[in-house]
C-alpha atoms as a PDB file:
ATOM      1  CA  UNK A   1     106.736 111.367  79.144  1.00  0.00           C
ATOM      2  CA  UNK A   2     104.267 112.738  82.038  1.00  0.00           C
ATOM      3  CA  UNK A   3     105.141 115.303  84.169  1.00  0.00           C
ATOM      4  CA  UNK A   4     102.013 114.249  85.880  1.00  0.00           C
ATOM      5  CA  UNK A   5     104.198 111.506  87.947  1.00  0.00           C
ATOM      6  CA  UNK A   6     106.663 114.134  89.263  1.00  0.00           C
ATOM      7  CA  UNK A   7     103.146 116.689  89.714  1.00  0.00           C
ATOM      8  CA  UNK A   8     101.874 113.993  91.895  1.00  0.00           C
ATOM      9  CA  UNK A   9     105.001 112.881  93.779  1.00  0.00           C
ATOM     10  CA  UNK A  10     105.367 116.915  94.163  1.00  0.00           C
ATOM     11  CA  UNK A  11     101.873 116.740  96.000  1.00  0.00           C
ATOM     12  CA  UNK A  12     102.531 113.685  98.054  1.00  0.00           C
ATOM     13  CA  UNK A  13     105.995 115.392  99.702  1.00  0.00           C
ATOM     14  CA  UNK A  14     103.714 118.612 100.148  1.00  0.00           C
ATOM     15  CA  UNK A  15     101.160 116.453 101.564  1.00  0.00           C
ATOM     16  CA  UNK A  16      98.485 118.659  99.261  1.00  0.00           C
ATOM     17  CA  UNK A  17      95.235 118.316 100.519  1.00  0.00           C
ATOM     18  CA  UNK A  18      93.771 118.355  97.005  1.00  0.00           C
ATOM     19  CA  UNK A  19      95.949 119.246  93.640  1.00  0.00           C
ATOM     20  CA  UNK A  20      95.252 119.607  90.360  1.00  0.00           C
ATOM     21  CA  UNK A  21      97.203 120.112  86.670  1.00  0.00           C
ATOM     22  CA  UNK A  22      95.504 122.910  84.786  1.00  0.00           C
ATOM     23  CA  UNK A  23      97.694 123.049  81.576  1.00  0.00           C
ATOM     24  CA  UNK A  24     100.842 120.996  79.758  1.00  0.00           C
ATOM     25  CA  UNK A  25     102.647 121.883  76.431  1.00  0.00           C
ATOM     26  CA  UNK A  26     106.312 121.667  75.426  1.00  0.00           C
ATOM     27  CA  UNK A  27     108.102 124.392  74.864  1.00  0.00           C
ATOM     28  CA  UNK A  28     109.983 124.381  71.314  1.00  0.00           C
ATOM     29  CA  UNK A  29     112.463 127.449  71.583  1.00  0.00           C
ATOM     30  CA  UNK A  30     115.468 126.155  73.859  1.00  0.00           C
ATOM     31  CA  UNK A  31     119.052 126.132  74.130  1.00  0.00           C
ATOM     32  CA  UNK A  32     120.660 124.127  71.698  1.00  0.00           C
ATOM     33  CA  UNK A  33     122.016 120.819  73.088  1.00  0.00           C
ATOM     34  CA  UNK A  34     119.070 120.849  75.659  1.00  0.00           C
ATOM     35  CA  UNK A  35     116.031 119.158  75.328  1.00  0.00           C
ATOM     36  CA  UNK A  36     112.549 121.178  75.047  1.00  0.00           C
ATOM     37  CA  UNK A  37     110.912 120.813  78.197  1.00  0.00           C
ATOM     38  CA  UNK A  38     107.433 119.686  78.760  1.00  0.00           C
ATOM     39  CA  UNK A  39     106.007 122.686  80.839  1.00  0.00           C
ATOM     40  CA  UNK A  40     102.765 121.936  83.359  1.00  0.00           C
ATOM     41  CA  UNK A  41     101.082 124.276  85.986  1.00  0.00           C
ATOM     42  CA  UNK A  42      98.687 123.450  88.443  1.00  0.00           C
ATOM     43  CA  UNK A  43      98.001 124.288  91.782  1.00  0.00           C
ATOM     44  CA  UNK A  44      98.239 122.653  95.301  1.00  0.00           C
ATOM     45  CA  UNK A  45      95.965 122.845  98.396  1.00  0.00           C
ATOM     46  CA  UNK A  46      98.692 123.113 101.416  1.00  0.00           C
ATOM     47  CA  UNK A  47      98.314 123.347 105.102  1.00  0.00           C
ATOM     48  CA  UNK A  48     101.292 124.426 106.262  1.00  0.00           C
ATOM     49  CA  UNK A  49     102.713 124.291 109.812  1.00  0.00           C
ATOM     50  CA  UNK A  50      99.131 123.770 112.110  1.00  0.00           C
ATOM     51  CA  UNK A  51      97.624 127.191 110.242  1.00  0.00           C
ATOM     52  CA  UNK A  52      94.252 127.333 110.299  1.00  0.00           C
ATOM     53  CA  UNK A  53      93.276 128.211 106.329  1.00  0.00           C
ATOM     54  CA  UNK A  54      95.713 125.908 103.889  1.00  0.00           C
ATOM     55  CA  UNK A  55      97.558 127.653 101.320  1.00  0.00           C
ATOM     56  CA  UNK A  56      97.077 127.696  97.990  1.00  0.00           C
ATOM     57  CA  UNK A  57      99.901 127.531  95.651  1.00  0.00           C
ATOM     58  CA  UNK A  58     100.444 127.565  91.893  1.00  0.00           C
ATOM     59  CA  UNK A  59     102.744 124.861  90.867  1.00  0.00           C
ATOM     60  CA  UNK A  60     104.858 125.654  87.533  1.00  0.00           C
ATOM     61  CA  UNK A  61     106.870 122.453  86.231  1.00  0.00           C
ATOM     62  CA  UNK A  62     109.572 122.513  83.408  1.00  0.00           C
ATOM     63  CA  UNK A  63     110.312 118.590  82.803  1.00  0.00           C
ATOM     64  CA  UNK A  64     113.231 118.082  80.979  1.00  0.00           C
ATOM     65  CA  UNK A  65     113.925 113.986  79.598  1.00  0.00           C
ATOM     66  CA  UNK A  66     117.284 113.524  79.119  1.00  0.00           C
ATOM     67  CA  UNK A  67     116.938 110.130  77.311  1.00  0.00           C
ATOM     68  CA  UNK A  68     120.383 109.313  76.506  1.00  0.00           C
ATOM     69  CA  UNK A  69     120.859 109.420  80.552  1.00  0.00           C
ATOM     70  CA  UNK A  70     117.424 107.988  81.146  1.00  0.00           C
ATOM     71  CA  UNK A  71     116.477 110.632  83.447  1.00  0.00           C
ATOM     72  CA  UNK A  72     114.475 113.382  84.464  1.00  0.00           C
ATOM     73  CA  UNK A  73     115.552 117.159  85.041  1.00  0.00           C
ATOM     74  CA  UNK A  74     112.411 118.731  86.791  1.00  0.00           C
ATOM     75  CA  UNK A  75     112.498 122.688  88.011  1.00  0.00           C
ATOM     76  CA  UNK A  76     109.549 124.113  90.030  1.00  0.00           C
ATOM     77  CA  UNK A  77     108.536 127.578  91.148  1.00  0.00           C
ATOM     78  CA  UNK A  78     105.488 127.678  93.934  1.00  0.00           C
ATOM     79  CA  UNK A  79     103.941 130.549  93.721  1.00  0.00           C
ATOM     80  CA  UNK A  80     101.732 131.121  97.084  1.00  0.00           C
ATOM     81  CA  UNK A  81      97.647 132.275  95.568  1.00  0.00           C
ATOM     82  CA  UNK A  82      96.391 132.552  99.421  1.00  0.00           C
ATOM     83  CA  UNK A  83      98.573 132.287 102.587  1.00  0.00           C
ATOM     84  CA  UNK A  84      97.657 132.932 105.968  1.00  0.00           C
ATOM     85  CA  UNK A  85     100.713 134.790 106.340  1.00  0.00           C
ATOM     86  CA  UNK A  86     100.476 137.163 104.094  1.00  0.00           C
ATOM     87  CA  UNK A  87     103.034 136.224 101.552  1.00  0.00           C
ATOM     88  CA  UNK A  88     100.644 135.582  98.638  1.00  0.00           C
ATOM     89  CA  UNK A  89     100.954 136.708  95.208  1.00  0.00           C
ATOM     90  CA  UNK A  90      98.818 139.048  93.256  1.00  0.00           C
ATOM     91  CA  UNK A  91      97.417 138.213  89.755  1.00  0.00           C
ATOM     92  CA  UNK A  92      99.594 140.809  88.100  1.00  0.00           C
ATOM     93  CA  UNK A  93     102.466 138.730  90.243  1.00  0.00           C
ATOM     94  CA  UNK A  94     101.588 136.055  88.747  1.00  0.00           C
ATOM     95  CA  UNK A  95     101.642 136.712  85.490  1.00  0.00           C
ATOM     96  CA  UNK A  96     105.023 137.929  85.971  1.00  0.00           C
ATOM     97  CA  UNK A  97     106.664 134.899  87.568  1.00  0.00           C
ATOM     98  CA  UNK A  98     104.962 132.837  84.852  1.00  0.00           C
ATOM     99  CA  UNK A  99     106.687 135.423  82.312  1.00  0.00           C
ATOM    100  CA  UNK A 100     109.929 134.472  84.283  1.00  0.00           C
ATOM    101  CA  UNK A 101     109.163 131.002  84.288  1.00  0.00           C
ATOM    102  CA  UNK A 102     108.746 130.543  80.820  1.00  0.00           C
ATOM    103  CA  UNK A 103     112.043 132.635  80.092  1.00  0.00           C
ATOM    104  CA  UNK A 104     114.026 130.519  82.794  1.00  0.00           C
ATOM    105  CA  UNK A 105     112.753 127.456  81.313  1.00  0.00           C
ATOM    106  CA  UNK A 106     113.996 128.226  77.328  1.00  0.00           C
ATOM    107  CA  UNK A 107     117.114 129.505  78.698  1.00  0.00           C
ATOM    108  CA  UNK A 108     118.080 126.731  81.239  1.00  0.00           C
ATOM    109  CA  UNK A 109     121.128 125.280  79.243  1.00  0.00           C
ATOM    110  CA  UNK A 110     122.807 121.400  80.163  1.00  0.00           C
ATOM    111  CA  UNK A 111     126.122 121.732  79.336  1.00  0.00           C
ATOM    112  CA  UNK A 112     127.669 118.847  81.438  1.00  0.00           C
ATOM    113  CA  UNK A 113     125.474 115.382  80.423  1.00  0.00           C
ATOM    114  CA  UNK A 114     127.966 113.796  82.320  1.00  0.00           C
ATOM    115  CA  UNK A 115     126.720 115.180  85.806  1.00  0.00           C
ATOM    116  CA  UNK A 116     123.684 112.674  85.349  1.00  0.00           C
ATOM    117  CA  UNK A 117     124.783 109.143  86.127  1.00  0.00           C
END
């Protein structure tokens, strides 16, 4: 299990002009009955709607296998680095979404298996 497919297939819908995974490890600590999620960030090179300068966005992935359903549960935050428009996030901001991340991702709970097919 990858989350270097769904990275990539995240990239392709973005149409990234480059991307790239800077870190994966699973997370042990979840909720009970849900699996532990493989967590990845990376970043994507975006140009967005004809702007000049691309953005640059951070890319945190929690991939969650549900095996018994043979599926994948994937959750994303983008976190804009540089934006044209002004909307980007400090390094201090950063850290603090990736604190929130992190929390969101060993709290996320699946109670209802039977909403995946």
């Amino acid at each position: 299990m990858d989350p270097r497919f769904h990275f990539d297939s995240l990239a392709h819908d973005n149409s990234a002009l480059h991307s790239e995974v800077l870190s994966t490890n699973i997370l042990c600590e979840t909720q009970k009955d849900t699996p532990a999620p493989i967590m990845l960030e990376g970043f994507q090179t975006v140009a967005k709607f004809n702007r000049q300068t691309p953005d640059r966005v951070t890319i945190l992935m929690a991939l969650y296998r549900i095996e018994s359903k043979d599926t994948d549960l994937v959750v994303t935050f983008n976190v804009p680095l540089q934006s044209e428009d002004g909307g980007a996030v400090d390094e201090a901001g950063l850290v603090q979404i990736k604190q929130e991340f992190e929390t969101f991702a060993r709290s996320l709970g699946i109670v209802d298996y039977g909403l995946f097919a």
